[in-house]
Protein backbone atom coordinates (compact mmCIF):
# COMPACT_ATOMS: atom_id res chain seq x y z
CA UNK A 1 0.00 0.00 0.00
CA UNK A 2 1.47 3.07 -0.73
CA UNK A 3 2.14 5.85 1.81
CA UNK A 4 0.24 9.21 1.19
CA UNK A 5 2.70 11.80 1.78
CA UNK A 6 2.19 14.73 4.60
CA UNK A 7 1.37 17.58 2.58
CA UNK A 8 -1.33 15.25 1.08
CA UNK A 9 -3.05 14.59 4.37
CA UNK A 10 -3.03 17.95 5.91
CA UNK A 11 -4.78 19.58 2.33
CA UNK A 12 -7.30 16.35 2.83
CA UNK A 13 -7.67 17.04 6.72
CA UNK A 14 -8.64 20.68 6.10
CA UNK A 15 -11.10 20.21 3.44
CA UNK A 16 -12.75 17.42 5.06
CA UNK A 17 -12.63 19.53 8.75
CA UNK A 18 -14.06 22.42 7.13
CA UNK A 19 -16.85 20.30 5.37
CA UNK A 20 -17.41 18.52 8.58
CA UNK A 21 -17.10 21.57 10.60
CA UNK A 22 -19.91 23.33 8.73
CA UNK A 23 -22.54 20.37 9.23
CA UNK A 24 -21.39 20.15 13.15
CA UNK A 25 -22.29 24.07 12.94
CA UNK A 26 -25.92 23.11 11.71
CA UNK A 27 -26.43 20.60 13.84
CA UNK A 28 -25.45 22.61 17.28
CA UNK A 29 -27.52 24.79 15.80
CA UNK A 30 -30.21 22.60 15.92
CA UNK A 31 -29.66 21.02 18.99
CA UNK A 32 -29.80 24.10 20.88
CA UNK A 33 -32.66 24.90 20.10
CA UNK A 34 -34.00 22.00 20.53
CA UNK A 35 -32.78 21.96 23.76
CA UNK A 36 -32.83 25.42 25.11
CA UNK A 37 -36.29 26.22 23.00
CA UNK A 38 -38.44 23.75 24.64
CA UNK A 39 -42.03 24.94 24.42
CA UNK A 40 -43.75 22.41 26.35
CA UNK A 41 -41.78 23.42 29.52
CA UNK A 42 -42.26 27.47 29.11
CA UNK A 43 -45.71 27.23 28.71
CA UNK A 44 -45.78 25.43 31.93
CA UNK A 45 -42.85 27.62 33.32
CA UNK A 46 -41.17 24.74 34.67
CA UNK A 47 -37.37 25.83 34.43
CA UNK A 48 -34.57 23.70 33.10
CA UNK A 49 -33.74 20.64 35.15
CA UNK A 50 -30.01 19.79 36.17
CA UNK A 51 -29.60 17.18 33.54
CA UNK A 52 -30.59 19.37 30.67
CA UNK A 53 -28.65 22.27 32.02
CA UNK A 54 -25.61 19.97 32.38
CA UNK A 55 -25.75 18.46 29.04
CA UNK A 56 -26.22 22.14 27.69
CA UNK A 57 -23.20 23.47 28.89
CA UNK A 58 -21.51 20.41 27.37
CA UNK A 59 -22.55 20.95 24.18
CA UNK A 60 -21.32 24.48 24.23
CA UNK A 61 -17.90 23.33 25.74
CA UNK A 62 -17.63 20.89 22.87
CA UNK A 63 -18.44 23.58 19.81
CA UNK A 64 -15.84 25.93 21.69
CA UNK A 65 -13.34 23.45 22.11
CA UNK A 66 -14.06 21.56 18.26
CA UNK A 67 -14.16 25.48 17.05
CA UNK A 68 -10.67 26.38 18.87
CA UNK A 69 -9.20 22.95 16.84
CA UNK A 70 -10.53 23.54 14.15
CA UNK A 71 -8.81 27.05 13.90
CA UNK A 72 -5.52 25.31 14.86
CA UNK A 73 -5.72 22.91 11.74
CA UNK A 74 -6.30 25.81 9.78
CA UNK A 75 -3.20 27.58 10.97
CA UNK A 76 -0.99 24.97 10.60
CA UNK A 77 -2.01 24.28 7.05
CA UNK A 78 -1.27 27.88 6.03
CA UNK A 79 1.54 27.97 8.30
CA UNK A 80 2.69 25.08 6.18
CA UNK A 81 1.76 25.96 3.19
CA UNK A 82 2.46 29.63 3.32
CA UNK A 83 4.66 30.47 5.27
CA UNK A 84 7.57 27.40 4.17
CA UNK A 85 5.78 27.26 0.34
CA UNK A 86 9.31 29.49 -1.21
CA UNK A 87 11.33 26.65 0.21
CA UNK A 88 12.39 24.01 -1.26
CA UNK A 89 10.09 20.75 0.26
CA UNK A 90 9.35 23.41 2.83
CA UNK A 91 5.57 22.28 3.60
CA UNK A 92 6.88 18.84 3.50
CA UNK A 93 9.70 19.00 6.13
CA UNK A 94 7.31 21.40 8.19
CA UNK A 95 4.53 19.21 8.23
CA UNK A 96 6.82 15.32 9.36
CA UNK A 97 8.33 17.45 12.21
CA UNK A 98 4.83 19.54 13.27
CA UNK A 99 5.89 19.01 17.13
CA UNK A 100 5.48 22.79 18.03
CA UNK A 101 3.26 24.36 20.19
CA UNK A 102 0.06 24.40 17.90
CA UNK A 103 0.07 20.56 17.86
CA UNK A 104 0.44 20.10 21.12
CA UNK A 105 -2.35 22.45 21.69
CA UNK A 106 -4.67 20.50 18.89
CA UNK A 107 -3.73 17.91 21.06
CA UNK A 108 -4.74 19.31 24.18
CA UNK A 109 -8.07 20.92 22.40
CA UNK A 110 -8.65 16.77 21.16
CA UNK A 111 -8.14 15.61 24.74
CA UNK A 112 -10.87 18.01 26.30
CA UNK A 113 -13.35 17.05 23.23
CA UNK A 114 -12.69 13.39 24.00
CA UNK A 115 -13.51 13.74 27.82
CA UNK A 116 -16.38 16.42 27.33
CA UNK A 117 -17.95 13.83 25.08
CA UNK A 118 -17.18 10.47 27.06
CA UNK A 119 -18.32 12.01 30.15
CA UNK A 120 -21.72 13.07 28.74
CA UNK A 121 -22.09 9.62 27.39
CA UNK A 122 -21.28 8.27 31.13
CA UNK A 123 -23.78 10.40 32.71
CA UNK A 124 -26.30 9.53 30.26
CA UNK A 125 -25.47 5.91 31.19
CA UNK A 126 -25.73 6.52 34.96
CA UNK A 127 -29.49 8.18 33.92
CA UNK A 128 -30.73 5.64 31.92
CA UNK A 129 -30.12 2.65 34.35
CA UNK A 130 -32.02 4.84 36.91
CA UNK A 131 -28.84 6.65 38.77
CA UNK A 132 -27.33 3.08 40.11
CA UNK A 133 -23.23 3.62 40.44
CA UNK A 134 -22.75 -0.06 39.63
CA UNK A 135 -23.78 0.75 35.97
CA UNK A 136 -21.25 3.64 35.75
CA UNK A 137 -18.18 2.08 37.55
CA UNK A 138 -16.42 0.51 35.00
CA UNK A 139 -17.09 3.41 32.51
CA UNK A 140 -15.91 5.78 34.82
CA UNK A 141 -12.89 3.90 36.10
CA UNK A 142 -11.69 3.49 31.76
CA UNK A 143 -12.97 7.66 31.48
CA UNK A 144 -10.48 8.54 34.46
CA UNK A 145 -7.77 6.19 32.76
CA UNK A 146 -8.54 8.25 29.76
CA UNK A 147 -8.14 11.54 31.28
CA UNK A 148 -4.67 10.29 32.78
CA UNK A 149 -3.13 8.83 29.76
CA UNK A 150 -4.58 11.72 27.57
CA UNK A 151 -2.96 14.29 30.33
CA UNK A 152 0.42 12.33 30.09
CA UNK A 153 0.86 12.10 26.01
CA UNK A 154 -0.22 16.03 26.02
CA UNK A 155 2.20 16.69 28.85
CA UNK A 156 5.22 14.62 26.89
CA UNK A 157 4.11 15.48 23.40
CA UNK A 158 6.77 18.16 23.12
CA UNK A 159 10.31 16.33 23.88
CA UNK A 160 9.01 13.34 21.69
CA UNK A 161 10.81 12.25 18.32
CA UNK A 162 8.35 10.99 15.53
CA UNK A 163 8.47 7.33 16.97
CA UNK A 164 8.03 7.76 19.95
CA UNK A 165 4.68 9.22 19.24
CA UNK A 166 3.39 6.61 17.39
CA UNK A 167 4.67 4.64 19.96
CA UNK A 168 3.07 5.86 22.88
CA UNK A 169 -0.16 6.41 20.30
CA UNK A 170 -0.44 2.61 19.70
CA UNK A 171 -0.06 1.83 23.57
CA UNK A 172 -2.40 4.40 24.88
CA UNK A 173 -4.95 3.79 21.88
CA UNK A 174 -7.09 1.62 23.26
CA UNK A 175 -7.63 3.46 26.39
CA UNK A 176 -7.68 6.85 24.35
CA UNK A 177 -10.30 6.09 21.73
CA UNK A 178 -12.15 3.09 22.53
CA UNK A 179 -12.07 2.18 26.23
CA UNK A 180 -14.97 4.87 27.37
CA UNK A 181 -17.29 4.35 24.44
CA UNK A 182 -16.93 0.22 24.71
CA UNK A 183 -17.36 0.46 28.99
CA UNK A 184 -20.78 2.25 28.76
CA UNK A 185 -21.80 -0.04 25.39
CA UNK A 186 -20.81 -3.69 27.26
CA UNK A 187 -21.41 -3.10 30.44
CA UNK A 188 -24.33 -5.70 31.35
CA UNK A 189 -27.89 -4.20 31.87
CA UNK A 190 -28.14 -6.25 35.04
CA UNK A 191 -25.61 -4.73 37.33
């Protein structure tokens, strides 16, 4: 298979994040109003429960932080391509050694997506099985593993050589990605 070179990638990761980026603008759109716009509770001027509140302030925290990355892509692109374009393989040799300060802050910006989004998805666990904290322990226990080995790779991100990254991203990987999402999916109904 062949490889697809750098310069390739980051022109393919901007288009598709700015095609993606617009639809994720509709649909917070959307969702807040569906959320914050409820008609049925104004009329009876019932005010928002905790829940609703909570998951409200997590969608917000997501489009800020998904808005903030999404910026930082940008920047790097035309950092990339603009800014080293004159020189010779210059967006090529910027973009294998991009271990500056604006990826370790996409990064960071990922890492505080990933654990506004699994912890919503916990909480919405812990509600559906009617509040009971042996449905949420072993999501929460792989979340706070998460948040640990998310807070280490951001922490080391900027003293690490090109392997060593993909190193440390095929060891923490599991825990990273998939460990939240598959706790709150396999967890059995009966505990």
């Amino acid at each position: 298979m062949a490889q697809i070179l750098s310069t390739t990638a980051q022109l393919l990761e901007m288009v598709l994040q700015a095609l993606l980026y617009g639809v994720y603008i509709v649909l917070f759109v959307l969702s807040m109003y569906f959320l914050a716009g409820d008609r049925d509770r104004k009329r009876s001027g019932a005010g928002m429960n905790g829940s609703m509140i909570l998951i409200i302030i997590g969608n917000i925290l997501l489009f800020a932080t998904i808005t903030a990355q999404w910026i930082l892509v940008e920047i790097q692109g035309f950092i990339g391509f603009i800014g080293h374009g004159s020189e010779p393989n210059g967006p090529f040799l910027y973009l294998i050694s991009i271990f500056d300060g604006l990826a370790v802050a996409t990064l960071a910006l990922y890492m505080v997506e990933t654990a506004v989004a699994d912890f919503i998805m916990v909480y919405r666990h812990w509600i559906v099985w009617q509040r009971k904290w042996m449905t949420v322990t072993l999501p929460a226990c792989t979340y706070f593993t998460a948040l640990v080995c998310g807070a280490i790779l951001v922490y080391r991100m900027h003293g690490l050589t090109t392997d060593e990254v993909s190193l440390v991203n095929s060891s923490c990987g599991v825990v990273l990605y998939n460990a939240p999402q598959q706790a709150t999916q396999r967890w059995p109904a009966d505990a």
